[in-house]
PDB file of N, CA and C in Angstrom:
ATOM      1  N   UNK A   1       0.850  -1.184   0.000  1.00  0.00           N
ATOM      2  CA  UNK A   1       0.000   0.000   0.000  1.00  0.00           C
ATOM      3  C   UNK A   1       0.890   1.239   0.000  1.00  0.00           C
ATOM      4  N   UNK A   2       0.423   2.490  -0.731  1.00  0.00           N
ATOM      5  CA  UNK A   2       1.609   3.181  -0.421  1.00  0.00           C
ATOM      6  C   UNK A   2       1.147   4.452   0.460  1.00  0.00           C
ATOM      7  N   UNK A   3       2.539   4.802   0.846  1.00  0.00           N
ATOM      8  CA  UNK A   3       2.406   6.095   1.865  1.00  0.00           C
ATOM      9  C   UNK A   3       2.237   7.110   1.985  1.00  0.00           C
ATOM     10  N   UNK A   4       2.489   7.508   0.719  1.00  0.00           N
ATOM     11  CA  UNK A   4       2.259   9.243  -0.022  1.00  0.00           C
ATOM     12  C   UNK A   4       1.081   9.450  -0.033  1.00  0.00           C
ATOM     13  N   UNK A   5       0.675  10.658   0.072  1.00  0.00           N
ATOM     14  CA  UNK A   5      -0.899  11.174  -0.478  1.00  0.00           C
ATOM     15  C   UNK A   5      -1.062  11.059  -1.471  1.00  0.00           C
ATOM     16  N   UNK A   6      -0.209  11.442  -2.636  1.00  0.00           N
ATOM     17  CA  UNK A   6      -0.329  11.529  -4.010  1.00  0.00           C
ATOM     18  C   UNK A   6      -0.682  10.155  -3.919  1.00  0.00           C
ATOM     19  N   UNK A   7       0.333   9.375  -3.980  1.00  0.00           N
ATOM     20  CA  UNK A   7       0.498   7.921  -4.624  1.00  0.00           C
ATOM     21  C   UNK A   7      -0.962   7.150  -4.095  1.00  0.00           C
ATOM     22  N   UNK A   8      -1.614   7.854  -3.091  1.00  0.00           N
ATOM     23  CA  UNK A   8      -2.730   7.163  -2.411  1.00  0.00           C
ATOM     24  C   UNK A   8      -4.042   7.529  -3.533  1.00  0.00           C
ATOM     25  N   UNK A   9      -3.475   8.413  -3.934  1.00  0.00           N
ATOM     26  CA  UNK A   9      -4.708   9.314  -5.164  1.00  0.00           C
ATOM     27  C   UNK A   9      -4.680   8.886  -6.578  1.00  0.00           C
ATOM     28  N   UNK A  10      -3.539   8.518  -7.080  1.00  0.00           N
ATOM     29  CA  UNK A  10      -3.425   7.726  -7.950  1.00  0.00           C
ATOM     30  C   UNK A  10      -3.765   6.270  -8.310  1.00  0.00           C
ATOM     31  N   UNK A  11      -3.782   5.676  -7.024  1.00  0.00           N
ATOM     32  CA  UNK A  11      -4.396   4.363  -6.885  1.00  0.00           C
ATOM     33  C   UNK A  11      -5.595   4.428  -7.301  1.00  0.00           C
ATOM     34  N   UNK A  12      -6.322   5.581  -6.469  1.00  0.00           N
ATOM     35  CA  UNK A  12      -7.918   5.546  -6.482  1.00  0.00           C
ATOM     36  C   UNK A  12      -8.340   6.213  -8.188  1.00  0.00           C
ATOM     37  N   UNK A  13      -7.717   7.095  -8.112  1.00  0.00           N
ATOM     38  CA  UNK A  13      -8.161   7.631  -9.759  1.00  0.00           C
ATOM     39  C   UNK A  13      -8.054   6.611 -10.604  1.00  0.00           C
ATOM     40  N   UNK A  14      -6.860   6.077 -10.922  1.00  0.00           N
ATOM     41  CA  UNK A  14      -6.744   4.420 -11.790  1.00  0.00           C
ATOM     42  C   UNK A  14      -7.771   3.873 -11.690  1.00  0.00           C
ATOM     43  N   UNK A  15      -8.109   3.028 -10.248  1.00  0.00           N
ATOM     44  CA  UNK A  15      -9.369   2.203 -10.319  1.00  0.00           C
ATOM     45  C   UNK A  15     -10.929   2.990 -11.194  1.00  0.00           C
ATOM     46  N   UNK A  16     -10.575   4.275 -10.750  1.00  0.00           N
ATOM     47  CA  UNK A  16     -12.172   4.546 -11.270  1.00  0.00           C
ATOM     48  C   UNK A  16     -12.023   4.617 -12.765  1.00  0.00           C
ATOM     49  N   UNK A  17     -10.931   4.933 -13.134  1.00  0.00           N
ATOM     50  CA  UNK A  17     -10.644   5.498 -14.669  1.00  0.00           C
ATOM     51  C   UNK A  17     -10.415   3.781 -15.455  1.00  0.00           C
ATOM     52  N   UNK A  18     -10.357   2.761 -14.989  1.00  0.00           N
ATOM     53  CA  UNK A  18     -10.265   0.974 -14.990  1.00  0.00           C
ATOM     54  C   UNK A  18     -11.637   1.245 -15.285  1.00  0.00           C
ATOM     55  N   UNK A  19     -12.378   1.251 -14.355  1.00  0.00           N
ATOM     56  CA  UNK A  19     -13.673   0.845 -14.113  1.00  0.00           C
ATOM     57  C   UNK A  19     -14.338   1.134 -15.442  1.00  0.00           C
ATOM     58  N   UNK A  20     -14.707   2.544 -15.431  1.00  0.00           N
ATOM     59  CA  UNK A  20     -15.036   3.493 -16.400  1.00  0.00           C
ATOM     60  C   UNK A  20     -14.530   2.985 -17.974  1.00  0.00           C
ATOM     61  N   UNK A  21     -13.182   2.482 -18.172  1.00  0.00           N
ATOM     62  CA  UNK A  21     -12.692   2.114 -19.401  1.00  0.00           C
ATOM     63  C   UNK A  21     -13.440   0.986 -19.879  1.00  0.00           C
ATOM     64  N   UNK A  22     -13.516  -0.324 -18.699  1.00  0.00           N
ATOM     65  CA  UNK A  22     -13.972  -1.609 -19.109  1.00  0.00           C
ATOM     66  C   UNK A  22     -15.430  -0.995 -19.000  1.00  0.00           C
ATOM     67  N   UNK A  23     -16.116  -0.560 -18.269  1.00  0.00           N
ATOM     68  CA  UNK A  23     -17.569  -0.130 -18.929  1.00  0.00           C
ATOM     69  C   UNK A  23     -17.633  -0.316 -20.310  1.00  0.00           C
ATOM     70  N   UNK A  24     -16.836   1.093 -20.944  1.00  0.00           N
ATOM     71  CA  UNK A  24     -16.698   1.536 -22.417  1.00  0.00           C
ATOM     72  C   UNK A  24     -16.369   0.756 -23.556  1.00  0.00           C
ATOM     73  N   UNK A  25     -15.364  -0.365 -22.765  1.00  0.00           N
ATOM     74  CA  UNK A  25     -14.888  -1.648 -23.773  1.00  0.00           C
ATOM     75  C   UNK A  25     -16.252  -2.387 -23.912  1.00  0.00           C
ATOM     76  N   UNK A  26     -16.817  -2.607 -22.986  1.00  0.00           N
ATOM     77  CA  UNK A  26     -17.970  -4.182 -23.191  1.00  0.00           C
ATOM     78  C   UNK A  26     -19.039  -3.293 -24.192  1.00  0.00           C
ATOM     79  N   UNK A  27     -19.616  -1.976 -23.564  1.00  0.00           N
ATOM     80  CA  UNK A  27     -20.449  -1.583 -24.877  1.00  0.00           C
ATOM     81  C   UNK A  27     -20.197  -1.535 -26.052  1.00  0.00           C
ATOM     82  N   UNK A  28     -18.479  -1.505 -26.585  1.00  0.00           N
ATOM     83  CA  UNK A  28     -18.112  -1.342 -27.824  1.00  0.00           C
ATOM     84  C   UNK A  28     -18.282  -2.940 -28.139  1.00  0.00           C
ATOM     85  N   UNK A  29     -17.506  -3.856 -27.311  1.00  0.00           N
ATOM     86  CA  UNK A  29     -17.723  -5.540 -28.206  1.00  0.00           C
ATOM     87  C   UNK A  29     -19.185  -5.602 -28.001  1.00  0.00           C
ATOM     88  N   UNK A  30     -20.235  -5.320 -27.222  1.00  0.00           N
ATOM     89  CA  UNK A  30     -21.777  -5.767 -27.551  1.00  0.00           C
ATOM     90  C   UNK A  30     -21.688  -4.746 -29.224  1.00  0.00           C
ATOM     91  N   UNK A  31     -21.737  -4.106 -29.327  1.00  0.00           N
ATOM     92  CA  UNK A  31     -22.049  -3.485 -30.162  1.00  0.00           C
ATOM     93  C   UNK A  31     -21.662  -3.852 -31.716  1.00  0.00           C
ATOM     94  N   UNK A  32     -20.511  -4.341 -31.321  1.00  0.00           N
ATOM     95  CA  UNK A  32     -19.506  -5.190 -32.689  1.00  0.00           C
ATOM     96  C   UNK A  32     -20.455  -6.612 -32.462  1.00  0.00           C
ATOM     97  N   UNK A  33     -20.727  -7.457 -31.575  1.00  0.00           N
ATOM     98  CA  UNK A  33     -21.412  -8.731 -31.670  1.00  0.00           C
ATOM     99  C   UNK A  33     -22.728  -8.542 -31.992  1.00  0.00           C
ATOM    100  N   UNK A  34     -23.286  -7.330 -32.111  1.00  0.00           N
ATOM    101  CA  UNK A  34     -24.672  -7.067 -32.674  1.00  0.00           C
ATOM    102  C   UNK A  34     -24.229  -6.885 -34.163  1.00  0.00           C
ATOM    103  N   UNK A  35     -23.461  -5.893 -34.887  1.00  0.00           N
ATOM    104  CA  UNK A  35     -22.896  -6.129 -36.214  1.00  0.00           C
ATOM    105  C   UNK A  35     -23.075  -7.459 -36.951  1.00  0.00           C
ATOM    106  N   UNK A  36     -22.048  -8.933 -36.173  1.00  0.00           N
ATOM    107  CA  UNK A  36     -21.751  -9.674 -36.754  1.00  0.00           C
ATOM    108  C   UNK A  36     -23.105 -10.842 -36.685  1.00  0.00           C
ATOM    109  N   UNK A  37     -23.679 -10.428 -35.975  1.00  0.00           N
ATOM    110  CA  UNK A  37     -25.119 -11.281 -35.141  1.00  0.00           C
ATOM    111  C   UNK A  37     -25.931 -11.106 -36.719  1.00  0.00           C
ATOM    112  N   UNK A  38     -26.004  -9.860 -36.717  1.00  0.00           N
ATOM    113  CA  UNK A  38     -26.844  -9.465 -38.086  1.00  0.00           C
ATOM    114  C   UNK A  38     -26.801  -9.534 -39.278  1.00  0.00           C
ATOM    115  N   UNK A  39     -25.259  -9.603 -39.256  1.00  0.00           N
ATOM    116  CA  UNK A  39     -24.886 -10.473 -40.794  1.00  0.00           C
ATOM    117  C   UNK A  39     -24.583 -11.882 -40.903  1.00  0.00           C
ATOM    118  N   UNK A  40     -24.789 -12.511 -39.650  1.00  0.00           N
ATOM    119  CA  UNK A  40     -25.252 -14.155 -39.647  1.00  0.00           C
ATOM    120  C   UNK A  40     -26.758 -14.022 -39.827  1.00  0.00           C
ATOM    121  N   UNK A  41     -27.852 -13.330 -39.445  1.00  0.00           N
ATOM    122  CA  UNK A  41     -28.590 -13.612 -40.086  1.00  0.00           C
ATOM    123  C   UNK A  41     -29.392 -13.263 -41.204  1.00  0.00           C
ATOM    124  N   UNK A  42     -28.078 -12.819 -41.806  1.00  0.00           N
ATOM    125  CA  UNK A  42     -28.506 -12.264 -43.868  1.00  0.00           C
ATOM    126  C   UNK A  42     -29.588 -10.976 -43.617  1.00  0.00           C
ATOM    127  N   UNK A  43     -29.579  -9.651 -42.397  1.00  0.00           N
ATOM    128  CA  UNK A  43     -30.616  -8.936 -42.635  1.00  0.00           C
ATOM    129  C   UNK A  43     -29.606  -7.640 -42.812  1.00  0.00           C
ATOM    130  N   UNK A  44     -29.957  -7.209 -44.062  1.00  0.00           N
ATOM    131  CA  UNK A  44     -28.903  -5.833 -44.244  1.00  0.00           C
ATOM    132  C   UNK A  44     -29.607  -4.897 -43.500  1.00  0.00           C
ATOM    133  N   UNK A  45     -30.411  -4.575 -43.873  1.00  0.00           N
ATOM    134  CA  UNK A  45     -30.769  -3.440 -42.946  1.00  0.00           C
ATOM    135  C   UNK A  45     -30.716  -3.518 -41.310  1.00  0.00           C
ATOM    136  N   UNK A  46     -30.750  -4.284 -40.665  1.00  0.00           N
ATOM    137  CA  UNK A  46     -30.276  -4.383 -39.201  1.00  0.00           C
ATOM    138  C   UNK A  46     -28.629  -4.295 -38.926  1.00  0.00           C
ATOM    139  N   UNK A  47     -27.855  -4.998 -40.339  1.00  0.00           N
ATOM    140  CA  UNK A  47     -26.381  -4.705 -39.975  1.00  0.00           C
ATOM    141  C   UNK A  47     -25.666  -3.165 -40.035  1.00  0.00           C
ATOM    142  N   UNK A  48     -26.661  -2.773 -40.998  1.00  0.00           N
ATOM    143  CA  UNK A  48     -26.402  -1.662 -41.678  1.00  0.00           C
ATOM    144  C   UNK A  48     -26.898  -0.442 -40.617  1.00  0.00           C
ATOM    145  N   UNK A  49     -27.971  -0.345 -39.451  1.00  0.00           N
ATOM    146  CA  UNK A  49     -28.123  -0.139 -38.410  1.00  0.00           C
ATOM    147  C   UNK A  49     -27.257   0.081 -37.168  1.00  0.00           C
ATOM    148  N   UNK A  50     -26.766  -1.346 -37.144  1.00  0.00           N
ATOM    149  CA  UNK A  50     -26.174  -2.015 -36.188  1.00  0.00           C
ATOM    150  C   UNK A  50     -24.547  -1.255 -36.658  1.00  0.00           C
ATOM    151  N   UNK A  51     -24.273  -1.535 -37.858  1.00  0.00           N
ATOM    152  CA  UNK A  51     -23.238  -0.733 -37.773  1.00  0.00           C
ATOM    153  C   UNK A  51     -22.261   1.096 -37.454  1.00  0.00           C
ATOM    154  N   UNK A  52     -23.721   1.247 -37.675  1.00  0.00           N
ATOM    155  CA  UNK A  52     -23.711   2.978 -37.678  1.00  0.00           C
ATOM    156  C   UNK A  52     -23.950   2.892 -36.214  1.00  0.00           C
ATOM    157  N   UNK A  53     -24.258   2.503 -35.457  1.00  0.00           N
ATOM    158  CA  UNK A  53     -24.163   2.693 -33.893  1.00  0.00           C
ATOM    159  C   UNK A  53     -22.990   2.316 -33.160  1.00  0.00           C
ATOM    160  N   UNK A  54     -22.010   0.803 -34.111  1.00  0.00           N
ATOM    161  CA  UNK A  54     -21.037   0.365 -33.632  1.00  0.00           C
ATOM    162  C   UNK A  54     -19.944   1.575 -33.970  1.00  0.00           C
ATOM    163  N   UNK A  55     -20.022   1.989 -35.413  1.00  0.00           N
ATOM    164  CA  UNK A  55     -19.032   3.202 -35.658  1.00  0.00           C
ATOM    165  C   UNK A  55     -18.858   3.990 -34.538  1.00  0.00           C
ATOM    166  N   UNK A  56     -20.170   4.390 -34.394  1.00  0.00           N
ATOM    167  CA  UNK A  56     -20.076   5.705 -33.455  1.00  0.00           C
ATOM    168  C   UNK A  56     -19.668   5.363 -32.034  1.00  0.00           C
ATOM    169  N   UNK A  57     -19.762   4.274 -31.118  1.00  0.00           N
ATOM    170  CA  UNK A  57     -19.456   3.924 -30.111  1.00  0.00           C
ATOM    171  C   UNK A  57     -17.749   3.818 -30.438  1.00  0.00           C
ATOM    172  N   UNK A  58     -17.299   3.295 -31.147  1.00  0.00           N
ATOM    173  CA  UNK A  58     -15.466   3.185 -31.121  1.00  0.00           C
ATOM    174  C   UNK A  58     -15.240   4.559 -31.536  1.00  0.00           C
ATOM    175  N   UNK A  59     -15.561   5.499 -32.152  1.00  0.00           N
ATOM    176  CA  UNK A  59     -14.969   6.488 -32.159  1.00  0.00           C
ATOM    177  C   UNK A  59     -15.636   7.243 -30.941  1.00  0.00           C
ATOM    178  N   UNK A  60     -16.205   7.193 -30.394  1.00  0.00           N
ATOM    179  CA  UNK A  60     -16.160   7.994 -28.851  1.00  0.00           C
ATOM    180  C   UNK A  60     -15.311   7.595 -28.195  1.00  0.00           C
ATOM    181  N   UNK A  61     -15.361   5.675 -28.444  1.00  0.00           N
ATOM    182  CA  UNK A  61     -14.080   5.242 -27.446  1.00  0.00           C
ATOM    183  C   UNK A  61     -12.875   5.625 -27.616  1.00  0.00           C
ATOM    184  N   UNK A  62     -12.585   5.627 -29.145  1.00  0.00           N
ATOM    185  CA  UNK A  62     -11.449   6.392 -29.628  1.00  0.00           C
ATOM    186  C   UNK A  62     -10.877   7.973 -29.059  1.00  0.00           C
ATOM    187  N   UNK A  63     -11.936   8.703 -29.122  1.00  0.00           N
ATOM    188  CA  UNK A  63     -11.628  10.056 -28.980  1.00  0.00           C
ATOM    189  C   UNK A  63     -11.700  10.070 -27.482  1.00  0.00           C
ATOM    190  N   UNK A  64     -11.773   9.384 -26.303  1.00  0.00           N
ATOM    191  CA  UNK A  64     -12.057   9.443 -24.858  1.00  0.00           C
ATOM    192  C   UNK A  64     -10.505   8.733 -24.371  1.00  0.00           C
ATOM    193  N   UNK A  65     -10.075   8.064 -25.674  1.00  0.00           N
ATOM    194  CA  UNK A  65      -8.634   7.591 -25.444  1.00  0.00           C
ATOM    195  C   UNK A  65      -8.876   6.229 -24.502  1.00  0.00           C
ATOM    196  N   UNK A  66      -9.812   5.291 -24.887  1.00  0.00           N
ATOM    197  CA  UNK A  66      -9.989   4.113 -24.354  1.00  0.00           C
ATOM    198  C   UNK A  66      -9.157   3.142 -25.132  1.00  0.00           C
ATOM    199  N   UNK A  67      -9.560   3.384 -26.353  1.00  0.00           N
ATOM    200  CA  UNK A  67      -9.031   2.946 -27.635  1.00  0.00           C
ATOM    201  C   UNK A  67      -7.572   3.654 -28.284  1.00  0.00           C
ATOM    202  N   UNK A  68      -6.889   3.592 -28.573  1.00  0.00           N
ATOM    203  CA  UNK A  68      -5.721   4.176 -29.865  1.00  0.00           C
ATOM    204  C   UNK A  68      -6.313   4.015 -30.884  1.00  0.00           C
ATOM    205  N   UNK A  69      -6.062   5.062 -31.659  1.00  0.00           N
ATOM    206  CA  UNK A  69      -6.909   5.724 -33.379  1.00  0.00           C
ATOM    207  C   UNK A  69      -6.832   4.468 -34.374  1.00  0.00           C
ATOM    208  N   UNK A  70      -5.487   4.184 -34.202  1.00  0.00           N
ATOM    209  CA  UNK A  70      -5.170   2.939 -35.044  1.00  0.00           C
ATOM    210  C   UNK A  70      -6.376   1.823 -34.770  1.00  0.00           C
ATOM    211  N   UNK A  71      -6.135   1.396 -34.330  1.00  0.00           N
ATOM    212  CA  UNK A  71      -7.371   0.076 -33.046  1.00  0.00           C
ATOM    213  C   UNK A  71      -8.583   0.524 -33.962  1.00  0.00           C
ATOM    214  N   UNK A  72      -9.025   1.761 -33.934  1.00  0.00           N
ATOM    215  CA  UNK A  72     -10.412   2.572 -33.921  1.00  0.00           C
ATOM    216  C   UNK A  72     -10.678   2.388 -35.438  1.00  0.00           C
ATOM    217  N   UNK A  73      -9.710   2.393 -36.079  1.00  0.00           N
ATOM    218  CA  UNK A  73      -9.764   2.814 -37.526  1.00  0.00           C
ATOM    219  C   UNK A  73      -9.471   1.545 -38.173  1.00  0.00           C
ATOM    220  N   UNK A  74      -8.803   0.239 -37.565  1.00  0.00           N
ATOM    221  CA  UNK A  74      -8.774  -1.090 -37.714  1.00  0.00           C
ATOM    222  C   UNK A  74     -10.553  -1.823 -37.786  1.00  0.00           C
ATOM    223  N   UNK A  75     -10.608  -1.450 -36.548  1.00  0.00           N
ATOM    224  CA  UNK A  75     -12.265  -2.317 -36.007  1.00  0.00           C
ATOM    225  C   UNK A  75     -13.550  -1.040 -36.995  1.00  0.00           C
ATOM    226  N   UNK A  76     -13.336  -0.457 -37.274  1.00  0.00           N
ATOM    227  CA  UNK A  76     -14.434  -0.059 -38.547  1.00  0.00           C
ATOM    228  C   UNK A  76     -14.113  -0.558 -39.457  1.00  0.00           C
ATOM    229  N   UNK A  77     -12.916  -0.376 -39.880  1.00  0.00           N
ATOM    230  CA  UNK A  77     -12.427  -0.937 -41.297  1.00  0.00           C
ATOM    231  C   UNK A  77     -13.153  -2.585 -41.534  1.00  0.00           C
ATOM    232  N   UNK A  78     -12.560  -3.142 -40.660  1.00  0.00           N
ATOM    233  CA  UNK A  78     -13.287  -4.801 -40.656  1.00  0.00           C
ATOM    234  C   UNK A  78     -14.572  -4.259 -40.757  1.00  0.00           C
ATOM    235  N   UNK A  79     -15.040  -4.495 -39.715  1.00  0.00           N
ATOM    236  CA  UNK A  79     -16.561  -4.279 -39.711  1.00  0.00           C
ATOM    237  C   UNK A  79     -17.328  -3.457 -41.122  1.00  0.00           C
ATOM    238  N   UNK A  80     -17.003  -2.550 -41.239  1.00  0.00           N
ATOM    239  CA  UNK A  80     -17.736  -2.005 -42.699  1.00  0.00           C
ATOM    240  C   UNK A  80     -17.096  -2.831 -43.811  1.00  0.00           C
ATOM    241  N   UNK A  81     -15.836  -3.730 -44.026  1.00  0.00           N
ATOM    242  CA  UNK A  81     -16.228  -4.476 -45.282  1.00  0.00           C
ATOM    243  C   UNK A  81     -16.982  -5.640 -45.269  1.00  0.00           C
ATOM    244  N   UNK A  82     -16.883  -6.753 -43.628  1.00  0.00           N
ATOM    245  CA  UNK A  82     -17.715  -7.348 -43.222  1.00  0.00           C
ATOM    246  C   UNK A  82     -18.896  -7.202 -43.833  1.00  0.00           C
ATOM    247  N   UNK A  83     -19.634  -5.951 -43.787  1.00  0.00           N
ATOM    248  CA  UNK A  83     -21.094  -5.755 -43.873  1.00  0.00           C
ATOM    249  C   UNK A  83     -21.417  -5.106 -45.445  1.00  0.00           C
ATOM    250  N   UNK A  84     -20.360  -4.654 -46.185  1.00  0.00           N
ATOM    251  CA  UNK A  84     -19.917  -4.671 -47.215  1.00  0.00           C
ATOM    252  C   UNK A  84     -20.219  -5.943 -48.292  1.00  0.00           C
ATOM    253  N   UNK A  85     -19.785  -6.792 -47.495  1.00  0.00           N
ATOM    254  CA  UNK A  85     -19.486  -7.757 -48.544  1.00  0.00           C
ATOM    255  C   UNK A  85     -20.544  -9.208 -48.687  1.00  0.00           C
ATOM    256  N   UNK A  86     -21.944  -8.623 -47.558  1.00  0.00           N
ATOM    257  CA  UNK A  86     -22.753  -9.595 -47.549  1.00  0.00           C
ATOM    258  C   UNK A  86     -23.461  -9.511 -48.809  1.00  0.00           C
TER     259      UNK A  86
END
């Protein structure tokens, strides 16, 4: 445990800023497993849905710095040719 004030504040900020991140991660993979859910079952217009909500969730995650841009700009890329190419 440590002894400093600071270092005692840093512990606690981490955990909440942890917490807060993995929140942000699981809504982004539900959101990608709703994508791929929908193009298993051959309905474009639900992927095509589903995707414009997944976009927008990784680039918040992106821009909140949960994610790196790269990562952000990887996992659309898949995903829109994914849904592309049904």
């Amino acid at each position: 445990m440590a002894n400093i004030k600071s270092a005692k504040k840093r512990i606690k900020t981490s955990e909440k800023r942890t917490l807060r991140n993995k929140s942000v991660r699981s809504g982004v993979k539900t959101s990608i497993k709703k994508v791929y859910s929908a193009i298993e079952s051959a309905d474009k217009n639900a992927a095509a849905e589903a995707l414009k909500s997944a976009i927008g969730a990784l680039e918040k995650a992106g821009s909140k710095g949960v994610y790196h841009k790269g990562t952000v700009s990887r996992k659309v890329s898949r995903l829109t040719k994914a849904v592309n190419k049904m």
